[in-house]
PDB file of N, CA and C in Angstrom:
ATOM      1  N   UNK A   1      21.583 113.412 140.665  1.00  0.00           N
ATOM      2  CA  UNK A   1      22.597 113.732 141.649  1.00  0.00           C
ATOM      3  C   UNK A   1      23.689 114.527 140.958  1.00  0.00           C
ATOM      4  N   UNK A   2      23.918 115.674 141.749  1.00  0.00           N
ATOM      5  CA  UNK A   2      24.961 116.267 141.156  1.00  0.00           C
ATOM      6  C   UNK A   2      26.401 116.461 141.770  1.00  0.00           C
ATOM      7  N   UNK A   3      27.379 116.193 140.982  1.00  0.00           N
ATOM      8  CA  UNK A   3      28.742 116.356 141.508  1.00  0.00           C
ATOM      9  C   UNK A   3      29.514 117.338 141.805  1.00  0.00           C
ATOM     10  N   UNK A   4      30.139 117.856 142.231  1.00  0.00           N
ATOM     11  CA  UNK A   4      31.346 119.112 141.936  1.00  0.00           C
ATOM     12  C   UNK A   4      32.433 118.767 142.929  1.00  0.00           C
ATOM     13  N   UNK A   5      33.517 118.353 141.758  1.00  0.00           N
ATOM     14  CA  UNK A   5      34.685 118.060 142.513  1.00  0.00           C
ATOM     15  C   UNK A   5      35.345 119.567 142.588  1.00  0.00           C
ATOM     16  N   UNK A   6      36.328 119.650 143.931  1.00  0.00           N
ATOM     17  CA  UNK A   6      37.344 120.541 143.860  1.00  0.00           C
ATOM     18  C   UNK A   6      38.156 119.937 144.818  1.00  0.00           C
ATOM     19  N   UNK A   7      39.469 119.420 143.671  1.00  0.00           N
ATOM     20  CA  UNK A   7      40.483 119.239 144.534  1.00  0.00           C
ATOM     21  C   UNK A   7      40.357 117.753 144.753  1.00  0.00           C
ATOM     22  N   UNK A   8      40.745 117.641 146.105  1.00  0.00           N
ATOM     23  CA  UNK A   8      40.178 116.204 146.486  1.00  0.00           C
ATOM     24  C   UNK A   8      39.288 116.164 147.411  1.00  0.00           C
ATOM     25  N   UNK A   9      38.272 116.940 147.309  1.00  0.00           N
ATOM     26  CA  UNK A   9      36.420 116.902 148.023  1.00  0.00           C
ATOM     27  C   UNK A   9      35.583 117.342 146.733  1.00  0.00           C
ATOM     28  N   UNK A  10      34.441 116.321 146.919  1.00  0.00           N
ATOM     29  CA  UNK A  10      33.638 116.424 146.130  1.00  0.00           C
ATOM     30  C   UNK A  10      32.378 116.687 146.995  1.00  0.00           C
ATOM     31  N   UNK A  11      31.541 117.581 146.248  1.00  0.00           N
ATOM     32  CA  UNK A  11      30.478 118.233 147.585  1.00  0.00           C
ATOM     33  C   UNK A  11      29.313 117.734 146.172  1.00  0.00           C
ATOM     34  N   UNK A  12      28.515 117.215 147.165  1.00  0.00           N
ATOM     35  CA  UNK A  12      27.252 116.280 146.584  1.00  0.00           C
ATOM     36  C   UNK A  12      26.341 116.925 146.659  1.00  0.00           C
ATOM     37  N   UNK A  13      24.823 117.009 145.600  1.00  0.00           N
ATOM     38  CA  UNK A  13      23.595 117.405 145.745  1.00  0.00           C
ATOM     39  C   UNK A  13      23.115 116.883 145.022  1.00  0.00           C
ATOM     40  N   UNK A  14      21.417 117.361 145.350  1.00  0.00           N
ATOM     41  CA  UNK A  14      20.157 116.840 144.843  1.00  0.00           C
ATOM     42  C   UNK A  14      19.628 117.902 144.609  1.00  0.00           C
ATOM     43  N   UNK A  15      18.073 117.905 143.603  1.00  0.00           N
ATOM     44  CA  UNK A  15      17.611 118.833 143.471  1.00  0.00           C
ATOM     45  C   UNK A  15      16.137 117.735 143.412  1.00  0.00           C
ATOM     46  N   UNK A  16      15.478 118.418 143.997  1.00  0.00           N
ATOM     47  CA  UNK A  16      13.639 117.656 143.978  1.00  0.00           C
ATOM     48  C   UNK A  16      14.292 116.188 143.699  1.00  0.00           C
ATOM     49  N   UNK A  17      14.030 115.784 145.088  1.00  0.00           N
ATOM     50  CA  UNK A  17      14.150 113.954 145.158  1.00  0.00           C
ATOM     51  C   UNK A  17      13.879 114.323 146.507  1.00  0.00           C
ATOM     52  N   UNK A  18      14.006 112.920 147.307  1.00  0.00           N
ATOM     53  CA  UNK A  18      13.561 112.571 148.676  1.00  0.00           C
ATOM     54  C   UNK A  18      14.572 112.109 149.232  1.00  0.00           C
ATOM     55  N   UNK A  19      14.988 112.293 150.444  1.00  0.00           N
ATOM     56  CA  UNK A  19      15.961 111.724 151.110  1.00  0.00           C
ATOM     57  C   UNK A  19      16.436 110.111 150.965  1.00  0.00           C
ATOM     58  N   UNK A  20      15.162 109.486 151.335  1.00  0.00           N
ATOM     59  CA  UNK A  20      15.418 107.711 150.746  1.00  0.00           C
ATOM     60  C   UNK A  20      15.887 107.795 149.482  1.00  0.00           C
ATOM     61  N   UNK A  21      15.874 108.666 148.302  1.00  0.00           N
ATOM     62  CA  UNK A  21      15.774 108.862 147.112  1.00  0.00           C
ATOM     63  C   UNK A  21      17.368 108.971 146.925  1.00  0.00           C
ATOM     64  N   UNK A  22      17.601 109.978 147.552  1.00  0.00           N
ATOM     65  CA  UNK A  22      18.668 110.792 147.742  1.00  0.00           C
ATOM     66  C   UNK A  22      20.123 109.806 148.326  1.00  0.00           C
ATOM     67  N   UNK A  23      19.582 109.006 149.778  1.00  0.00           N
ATOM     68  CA  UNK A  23      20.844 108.037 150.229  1.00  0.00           C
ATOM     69  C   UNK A  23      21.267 106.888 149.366  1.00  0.00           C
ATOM     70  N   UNK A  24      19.953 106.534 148.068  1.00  0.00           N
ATOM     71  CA  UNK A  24      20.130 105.357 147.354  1.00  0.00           C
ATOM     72  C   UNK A  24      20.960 105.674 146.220  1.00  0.00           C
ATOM     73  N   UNK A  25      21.106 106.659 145.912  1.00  0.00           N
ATOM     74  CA  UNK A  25      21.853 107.276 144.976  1.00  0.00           C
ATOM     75  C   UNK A  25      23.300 107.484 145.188  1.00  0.00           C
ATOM     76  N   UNK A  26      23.332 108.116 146.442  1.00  0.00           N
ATOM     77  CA  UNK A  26      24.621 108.463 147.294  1.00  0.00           C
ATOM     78  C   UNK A  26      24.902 106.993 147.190  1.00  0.00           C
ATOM     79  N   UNK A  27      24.560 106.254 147.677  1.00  0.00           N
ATOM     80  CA  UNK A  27      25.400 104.592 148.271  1.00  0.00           C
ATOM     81  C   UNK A  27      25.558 104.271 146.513  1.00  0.00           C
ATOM     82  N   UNK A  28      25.181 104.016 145.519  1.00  0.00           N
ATOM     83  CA  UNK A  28      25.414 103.380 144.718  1.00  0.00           C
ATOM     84  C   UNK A  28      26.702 104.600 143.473  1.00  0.00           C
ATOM     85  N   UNK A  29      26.800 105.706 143.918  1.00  0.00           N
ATOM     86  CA  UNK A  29      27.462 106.505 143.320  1.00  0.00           C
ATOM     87  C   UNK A  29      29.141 106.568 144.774  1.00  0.00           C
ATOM     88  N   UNK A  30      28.652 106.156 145.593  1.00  0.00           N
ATOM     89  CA  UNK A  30      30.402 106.143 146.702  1.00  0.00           C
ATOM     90  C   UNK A  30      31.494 105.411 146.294  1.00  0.00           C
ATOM     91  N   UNK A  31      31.366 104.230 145.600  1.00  0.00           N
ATOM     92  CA  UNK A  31      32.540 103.949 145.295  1.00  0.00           C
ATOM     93  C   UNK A  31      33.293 104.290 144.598  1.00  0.00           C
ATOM     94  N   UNK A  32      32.686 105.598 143.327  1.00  0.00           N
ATOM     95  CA  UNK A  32      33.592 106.601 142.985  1.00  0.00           C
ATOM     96  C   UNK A  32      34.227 107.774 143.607  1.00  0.00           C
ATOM     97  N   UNK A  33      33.538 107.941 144.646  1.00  0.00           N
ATOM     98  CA  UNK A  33      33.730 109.044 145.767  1.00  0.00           C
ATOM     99  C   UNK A  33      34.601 108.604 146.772  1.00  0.00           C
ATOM    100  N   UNK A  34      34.641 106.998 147.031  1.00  0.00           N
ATOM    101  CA  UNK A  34      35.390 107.031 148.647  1.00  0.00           C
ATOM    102  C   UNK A  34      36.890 107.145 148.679  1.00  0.00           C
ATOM    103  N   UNK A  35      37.448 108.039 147.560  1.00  0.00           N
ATOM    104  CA  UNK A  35      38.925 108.552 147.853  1.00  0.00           C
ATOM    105  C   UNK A  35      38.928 109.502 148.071  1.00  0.00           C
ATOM    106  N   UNK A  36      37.639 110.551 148.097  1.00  0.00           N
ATOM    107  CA  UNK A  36      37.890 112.152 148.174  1.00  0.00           C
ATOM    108  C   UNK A  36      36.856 111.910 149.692  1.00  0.00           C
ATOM    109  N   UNK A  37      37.343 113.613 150.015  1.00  0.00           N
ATOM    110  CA  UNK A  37      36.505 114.407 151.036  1.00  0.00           C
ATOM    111  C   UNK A  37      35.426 114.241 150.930  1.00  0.00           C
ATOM    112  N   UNK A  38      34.103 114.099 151.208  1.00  0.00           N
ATOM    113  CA  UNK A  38      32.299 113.764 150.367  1.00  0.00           C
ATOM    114  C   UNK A  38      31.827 115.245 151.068  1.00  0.00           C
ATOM    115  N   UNK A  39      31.548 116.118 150.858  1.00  0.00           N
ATOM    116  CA  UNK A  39      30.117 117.141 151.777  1.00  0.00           C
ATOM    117  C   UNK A  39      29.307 116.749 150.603  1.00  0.00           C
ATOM    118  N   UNK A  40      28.089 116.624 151.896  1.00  0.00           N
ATOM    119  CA  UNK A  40      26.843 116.456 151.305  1.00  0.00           C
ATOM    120  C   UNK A  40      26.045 117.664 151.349  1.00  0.00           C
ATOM    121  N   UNK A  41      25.467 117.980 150.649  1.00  0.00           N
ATOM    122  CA  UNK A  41      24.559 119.094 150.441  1.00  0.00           C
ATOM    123  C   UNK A  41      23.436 119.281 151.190  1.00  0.00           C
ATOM    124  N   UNK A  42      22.712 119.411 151.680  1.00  0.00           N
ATOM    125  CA  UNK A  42      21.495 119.307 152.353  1.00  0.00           C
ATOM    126  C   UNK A  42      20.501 120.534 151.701  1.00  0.00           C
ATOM    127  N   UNK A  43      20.626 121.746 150.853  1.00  0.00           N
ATOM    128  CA  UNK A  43      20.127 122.290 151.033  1.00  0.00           C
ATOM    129  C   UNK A  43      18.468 122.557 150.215  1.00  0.00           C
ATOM    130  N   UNK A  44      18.394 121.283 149.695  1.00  0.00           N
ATOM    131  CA  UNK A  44      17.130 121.225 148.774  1.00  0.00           C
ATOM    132  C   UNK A  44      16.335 120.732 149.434  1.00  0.00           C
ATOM    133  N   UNK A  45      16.373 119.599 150.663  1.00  0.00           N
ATOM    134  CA  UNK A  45      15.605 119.440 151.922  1.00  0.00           C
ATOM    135  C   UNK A  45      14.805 120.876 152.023  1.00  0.00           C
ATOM    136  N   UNK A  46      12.995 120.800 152.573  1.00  0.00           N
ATOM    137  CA  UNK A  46      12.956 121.818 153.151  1.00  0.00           C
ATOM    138  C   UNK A  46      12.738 121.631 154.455  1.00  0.00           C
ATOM    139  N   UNK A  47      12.935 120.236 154.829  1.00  0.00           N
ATOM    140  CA  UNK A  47      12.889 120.261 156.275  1.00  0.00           C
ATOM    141  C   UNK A  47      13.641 118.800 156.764  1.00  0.00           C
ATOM    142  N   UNK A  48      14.276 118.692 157.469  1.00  0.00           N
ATOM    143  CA  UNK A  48      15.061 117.520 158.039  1.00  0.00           C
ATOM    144  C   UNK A  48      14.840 117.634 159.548  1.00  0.00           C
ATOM    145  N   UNK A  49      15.444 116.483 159.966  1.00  0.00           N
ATOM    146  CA  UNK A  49      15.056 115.940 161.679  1.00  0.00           C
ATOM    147  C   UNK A  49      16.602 115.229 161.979  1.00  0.00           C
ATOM    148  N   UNK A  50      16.998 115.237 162.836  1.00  0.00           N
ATOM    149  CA  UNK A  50      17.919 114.414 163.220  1.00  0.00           C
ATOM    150  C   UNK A  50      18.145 113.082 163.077  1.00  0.00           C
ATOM    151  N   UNK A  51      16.672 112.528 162.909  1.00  0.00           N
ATOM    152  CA  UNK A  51      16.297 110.998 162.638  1.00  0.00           C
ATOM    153  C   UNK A  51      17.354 110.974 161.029  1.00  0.00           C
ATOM    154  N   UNK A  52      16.908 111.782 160.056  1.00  0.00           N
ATOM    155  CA  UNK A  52      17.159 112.093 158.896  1.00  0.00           C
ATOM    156  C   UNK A  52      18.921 112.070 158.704  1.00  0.00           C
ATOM    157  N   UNK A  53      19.534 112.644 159.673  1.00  0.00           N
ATOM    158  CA  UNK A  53      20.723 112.986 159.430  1.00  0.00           C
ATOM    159  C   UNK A  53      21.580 111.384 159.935  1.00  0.00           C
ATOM    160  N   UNK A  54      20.911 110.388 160.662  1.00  0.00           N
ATOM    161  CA  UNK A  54      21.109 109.701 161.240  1.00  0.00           C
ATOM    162  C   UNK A  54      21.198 108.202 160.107  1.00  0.00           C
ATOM    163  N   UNK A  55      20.827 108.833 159.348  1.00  0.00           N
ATOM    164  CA  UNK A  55      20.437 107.776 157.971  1.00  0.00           C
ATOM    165  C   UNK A  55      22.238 107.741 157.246  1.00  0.00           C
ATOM    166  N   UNK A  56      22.524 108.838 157.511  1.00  0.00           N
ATOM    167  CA  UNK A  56      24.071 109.186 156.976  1.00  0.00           C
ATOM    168  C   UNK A  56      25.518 108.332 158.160  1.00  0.00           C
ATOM    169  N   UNK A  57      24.684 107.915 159.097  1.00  0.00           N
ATOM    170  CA  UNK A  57      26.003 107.995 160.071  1.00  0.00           C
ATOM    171  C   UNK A  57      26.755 106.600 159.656  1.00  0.00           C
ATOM    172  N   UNK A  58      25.969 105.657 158.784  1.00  0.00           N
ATOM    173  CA  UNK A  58      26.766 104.891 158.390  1.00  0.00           C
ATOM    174  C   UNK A  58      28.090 104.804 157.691  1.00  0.00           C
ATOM    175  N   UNK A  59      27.236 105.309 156.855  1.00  0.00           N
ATOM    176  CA  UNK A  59      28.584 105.690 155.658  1.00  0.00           C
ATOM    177  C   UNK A  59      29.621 106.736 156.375  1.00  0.00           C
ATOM    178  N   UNK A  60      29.138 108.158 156.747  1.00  0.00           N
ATOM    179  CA  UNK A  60      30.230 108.863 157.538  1.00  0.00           C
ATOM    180  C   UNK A  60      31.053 107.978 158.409  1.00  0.00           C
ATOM    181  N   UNK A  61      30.398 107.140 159.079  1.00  0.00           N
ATOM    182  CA  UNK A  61      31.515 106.142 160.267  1.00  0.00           C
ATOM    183  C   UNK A  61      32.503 105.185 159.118  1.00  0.00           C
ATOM    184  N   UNK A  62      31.877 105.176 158.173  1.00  0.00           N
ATOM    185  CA  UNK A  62      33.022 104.216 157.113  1.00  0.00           C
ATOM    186  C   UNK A  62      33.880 104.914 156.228  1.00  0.00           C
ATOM    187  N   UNK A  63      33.565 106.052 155.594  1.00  0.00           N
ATOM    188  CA  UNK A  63      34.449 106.743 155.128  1.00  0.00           C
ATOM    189  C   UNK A  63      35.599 107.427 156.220  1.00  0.00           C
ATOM    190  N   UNK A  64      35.020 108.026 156.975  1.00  0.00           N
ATOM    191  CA  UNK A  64      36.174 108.701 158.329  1.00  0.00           C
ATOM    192  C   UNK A  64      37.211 107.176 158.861  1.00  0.00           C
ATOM    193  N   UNK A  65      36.758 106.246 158.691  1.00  0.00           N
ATOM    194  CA  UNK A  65      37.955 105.204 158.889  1.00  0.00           C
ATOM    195  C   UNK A  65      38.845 104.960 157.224  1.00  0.00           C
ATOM    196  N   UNK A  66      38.686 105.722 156.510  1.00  0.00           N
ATOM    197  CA  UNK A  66      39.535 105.138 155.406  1.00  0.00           C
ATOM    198  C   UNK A  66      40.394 106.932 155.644  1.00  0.00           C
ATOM    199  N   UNK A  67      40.249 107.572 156.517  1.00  0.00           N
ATOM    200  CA  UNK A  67      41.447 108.813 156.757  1.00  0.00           C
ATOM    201  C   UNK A  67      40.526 110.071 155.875  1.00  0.00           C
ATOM    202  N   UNK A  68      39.152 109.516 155.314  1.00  0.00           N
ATOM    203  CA  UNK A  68      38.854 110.966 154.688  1.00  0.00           C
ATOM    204  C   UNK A  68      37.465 111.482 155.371  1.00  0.00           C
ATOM    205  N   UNK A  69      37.404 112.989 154.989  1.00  0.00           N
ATOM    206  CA  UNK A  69      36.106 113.630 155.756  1.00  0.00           C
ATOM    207  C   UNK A  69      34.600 113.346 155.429  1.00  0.00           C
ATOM    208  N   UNK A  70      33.576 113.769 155.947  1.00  0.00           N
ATOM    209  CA  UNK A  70      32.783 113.594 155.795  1.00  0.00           C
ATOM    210  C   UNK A  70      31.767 114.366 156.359  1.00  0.00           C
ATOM    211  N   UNK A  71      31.062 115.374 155.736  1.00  0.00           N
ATOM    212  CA  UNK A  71      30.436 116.068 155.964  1.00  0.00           C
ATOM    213  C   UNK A  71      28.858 116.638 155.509  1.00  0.00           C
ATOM    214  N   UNK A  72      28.288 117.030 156.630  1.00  0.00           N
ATOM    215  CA  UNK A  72      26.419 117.217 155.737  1.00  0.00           C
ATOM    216  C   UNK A  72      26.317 118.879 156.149  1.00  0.00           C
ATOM    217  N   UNK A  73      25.880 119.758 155.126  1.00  0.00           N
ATOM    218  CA  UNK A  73      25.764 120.695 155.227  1.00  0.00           C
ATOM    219  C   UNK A  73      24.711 121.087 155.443  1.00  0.00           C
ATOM    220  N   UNK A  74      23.828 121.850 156.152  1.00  0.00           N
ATOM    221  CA  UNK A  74      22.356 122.022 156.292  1.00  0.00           C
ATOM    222  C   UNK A  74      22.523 123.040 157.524  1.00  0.00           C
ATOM    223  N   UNK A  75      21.141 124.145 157.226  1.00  0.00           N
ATOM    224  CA  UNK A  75      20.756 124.897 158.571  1.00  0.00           C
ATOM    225  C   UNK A  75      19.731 124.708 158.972  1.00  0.00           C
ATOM    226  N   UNK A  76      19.176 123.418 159.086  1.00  0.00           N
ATOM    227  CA  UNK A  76      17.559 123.263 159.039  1.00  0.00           C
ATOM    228  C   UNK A  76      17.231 122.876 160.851  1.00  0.00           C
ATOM    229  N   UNK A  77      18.415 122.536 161.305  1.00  0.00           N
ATOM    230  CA  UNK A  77      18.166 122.046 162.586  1.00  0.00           C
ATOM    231  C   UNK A  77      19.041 122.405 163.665  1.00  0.00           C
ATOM    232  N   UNK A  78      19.124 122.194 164.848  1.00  0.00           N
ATOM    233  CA  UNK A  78      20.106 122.405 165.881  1.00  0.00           C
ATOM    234  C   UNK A  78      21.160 121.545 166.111  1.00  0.00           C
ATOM    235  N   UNK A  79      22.340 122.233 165.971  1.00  0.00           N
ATOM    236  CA  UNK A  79      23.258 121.105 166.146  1.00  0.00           C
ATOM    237  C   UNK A  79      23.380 120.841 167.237  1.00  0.00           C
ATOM    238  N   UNK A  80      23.238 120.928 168.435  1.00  0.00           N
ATOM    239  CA  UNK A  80      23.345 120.447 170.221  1.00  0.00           C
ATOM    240  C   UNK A  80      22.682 119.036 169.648  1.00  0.00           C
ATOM    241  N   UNK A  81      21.342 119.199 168.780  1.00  0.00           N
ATOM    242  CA  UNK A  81      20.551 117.853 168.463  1.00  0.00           C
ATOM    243  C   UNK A  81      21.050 116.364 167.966  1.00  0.00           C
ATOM    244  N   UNK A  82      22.438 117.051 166.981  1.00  0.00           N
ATOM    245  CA  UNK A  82      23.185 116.038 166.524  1.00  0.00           C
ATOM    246  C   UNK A  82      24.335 115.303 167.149  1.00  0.00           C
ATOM    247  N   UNK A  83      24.145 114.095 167.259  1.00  0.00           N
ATOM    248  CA  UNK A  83      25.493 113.339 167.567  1.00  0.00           C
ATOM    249  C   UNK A  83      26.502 113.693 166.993  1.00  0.00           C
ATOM    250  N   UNK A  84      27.727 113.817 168.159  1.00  0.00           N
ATOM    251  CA  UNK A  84      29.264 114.040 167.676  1.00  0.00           C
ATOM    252  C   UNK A  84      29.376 113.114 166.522  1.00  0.00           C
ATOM    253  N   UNK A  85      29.534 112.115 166.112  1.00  0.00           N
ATOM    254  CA  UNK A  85      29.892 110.959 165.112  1.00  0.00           C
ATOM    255  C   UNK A  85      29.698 111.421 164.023  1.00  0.00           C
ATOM    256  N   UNK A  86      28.726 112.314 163.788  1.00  0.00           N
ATOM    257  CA  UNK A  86      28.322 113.553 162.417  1.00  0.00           C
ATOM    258  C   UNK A  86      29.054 114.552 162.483  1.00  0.00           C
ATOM    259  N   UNK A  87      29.482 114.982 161.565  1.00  0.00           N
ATOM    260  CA  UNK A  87      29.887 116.446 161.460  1.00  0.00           C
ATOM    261  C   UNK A  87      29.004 117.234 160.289  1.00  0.00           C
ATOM    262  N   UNK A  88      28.677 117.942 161.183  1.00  0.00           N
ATOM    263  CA  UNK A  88      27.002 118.853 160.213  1.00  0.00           C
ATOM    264  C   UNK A  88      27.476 120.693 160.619  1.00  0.00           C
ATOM    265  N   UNK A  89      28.092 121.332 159.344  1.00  0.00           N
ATOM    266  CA  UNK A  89      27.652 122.656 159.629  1.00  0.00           C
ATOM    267  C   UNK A  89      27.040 123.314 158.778  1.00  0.00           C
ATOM    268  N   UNK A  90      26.933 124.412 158.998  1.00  0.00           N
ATOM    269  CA  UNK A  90      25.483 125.462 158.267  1.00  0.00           C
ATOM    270  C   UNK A  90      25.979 125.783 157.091  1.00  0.00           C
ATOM    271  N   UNK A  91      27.109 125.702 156.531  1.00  0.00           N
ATOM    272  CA  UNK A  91      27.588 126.344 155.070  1.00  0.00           C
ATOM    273  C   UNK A  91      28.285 126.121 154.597  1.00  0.00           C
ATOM    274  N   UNK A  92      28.742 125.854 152.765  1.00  0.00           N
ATOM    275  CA  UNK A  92      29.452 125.484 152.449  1.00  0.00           C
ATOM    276  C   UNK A  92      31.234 125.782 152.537  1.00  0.00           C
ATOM    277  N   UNK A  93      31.095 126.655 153.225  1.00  0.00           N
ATOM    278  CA  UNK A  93      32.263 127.589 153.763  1.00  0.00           C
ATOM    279  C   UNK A  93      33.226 126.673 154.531  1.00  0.00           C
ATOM    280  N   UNK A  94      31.812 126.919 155.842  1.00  0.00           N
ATOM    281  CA  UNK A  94      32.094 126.092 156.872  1.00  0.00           C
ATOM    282  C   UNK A  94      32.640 124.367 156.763  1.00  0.00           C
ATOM    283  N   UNK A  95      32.089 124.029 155.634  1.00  0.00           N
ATOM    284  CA  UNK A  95      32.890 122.441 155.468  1.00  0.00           C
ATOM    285  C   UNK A  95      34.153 122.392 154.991  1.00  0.00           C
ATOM    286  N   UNK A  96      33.932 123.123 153.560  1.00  0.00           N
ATOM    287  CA  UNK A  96      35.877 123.230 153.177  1.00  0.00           C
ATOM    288  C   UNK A  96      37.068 123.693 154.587  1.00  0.00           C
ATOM    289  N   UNK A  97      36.442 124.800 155.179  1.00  0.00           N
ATOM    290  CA  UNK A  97      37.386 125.275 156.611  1.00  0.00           C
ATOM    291  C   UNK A  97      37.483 124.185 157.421  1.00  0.00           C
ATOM    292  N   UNK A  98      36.516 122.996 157.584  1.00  0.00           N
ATOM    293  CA  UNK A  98      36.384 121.488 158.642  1.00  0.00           C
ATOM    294  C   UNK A  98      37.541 120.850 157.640  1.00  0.00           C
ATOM    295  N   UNK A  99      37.077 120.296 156.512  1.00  0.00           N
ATOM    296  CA  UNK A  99      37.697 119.663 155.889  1.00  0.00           C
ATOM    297  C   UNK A  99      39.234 120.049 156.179  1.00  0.00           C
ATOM    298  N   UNK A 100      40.022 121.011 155.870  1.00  0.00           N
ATOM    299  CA  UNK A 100      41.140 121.593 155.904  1.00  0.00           C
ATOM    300  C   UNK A 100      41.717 121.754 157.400  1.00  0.00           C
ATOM    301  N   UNK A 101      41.038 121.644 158.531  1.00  0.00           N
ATOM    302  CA  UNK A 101      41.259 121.391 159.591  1.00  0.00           C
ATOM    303  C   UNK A 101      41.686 119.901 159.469  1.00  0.00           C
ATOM    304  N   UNK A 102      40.522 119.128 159.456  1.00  0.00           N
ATOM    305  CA  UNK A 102      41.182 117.923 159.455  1.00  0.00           C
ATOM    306  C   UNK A 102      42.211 117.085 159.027  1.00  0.00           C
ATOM    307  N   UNK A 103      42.463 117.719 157.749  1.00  0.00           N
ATOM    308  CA  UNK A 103      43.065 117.380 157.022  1.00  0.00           C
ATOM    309  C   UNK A 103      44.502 117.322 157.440  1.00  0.00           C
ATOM    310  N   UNK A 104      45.114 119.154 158.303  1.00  0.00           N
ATOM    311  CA  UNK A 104      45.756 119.491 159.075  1.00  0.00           C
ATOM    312  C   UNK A 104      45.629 117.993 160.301  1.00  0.00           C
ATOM    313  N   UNK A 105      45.547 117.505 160.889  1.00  0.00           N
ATOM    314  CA  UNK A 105      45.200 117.276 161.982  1.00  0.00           C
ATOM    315  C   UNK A 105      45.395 115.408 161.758  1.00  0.00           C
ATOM    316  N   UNK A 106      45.095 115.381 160.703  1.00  0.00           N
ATOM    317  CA  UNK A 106      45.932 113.814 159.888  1.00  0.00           C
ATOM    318  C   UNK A 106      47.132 114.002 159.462  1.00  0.00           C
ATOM    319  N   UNK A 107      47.358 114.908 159.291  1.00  0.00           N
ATOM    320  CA  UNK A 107      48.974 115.076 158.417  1.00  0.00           C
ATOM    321  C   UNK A 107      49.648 115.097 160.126  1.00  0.00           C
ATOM    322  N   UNK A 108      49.295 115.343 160.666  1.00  0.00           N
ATOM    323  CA  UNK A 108      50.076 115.586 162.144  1.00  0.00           C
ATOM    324  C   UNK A 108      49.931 114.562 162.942  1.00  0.00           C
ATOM    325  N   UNK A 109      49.116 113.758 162.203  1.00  0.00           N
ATOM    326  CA  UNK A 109      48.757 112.247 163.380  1.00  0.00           C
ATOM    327  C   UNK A 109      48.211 112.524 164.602  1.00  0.00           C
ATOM    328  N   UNK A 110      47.047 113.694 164.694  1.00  0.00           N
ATOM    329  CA  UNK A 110      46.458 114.061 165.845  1.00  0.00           C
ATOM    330  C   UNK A 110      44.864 112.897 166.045  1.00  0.00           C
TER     331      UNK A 110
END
């Protein structure tokens, strides 16, 4: 599992492992993570399902109650497919710009 902090988000990956592979790692490596922003990487998947992304909504529903983001990056699927409770966009771009929204949007008590 690989790290890269910037700031206070740390954007997570894998390289050749398996998703079960992949969440067991994530859960036992979060309690160094659950003060920062988390994006998760998705992009070594070559194929995911919604079922898949659904494996995450735990932890996203527990970190987003301690005030920080939480995000899965991937273009593998349709987002209409995904539940609101996820926040999933296509690029790493796109998460730091979420992140920084939100971030905005706590500081304002929205």
């Amino acid at each position: 599992m690989i790290f890269d902090k910037e700031g206070t988000t740390t954007i997570v990956f894998q390289e050749k492992t398996t998703l079960s592979g992949f969440l067991e790692h994530l859960n036992k490596a979060y309690p160094k993570l659950k003060h920062d922003n988390i994006v998760v990487n998705l992009f070594s998947f070559e194929t995911l399902k919604v079922d898949n992304l659904l494996e995450f909504l735990d932890m996203s529903n527990t970190h987003k109650s301690f005030g920080k983001s939480f995000i899965l990056v991937t273009d593998k699927l349709s987002y209409d497919d995904v539940p609101d409770e996820l926040s999933v966009v296509p690029t790493l771009q796109e998460a730091k710009d979420l992140i920084e929204m939100e971030e905005i949007e706590r500081d304002l008590g929205i």
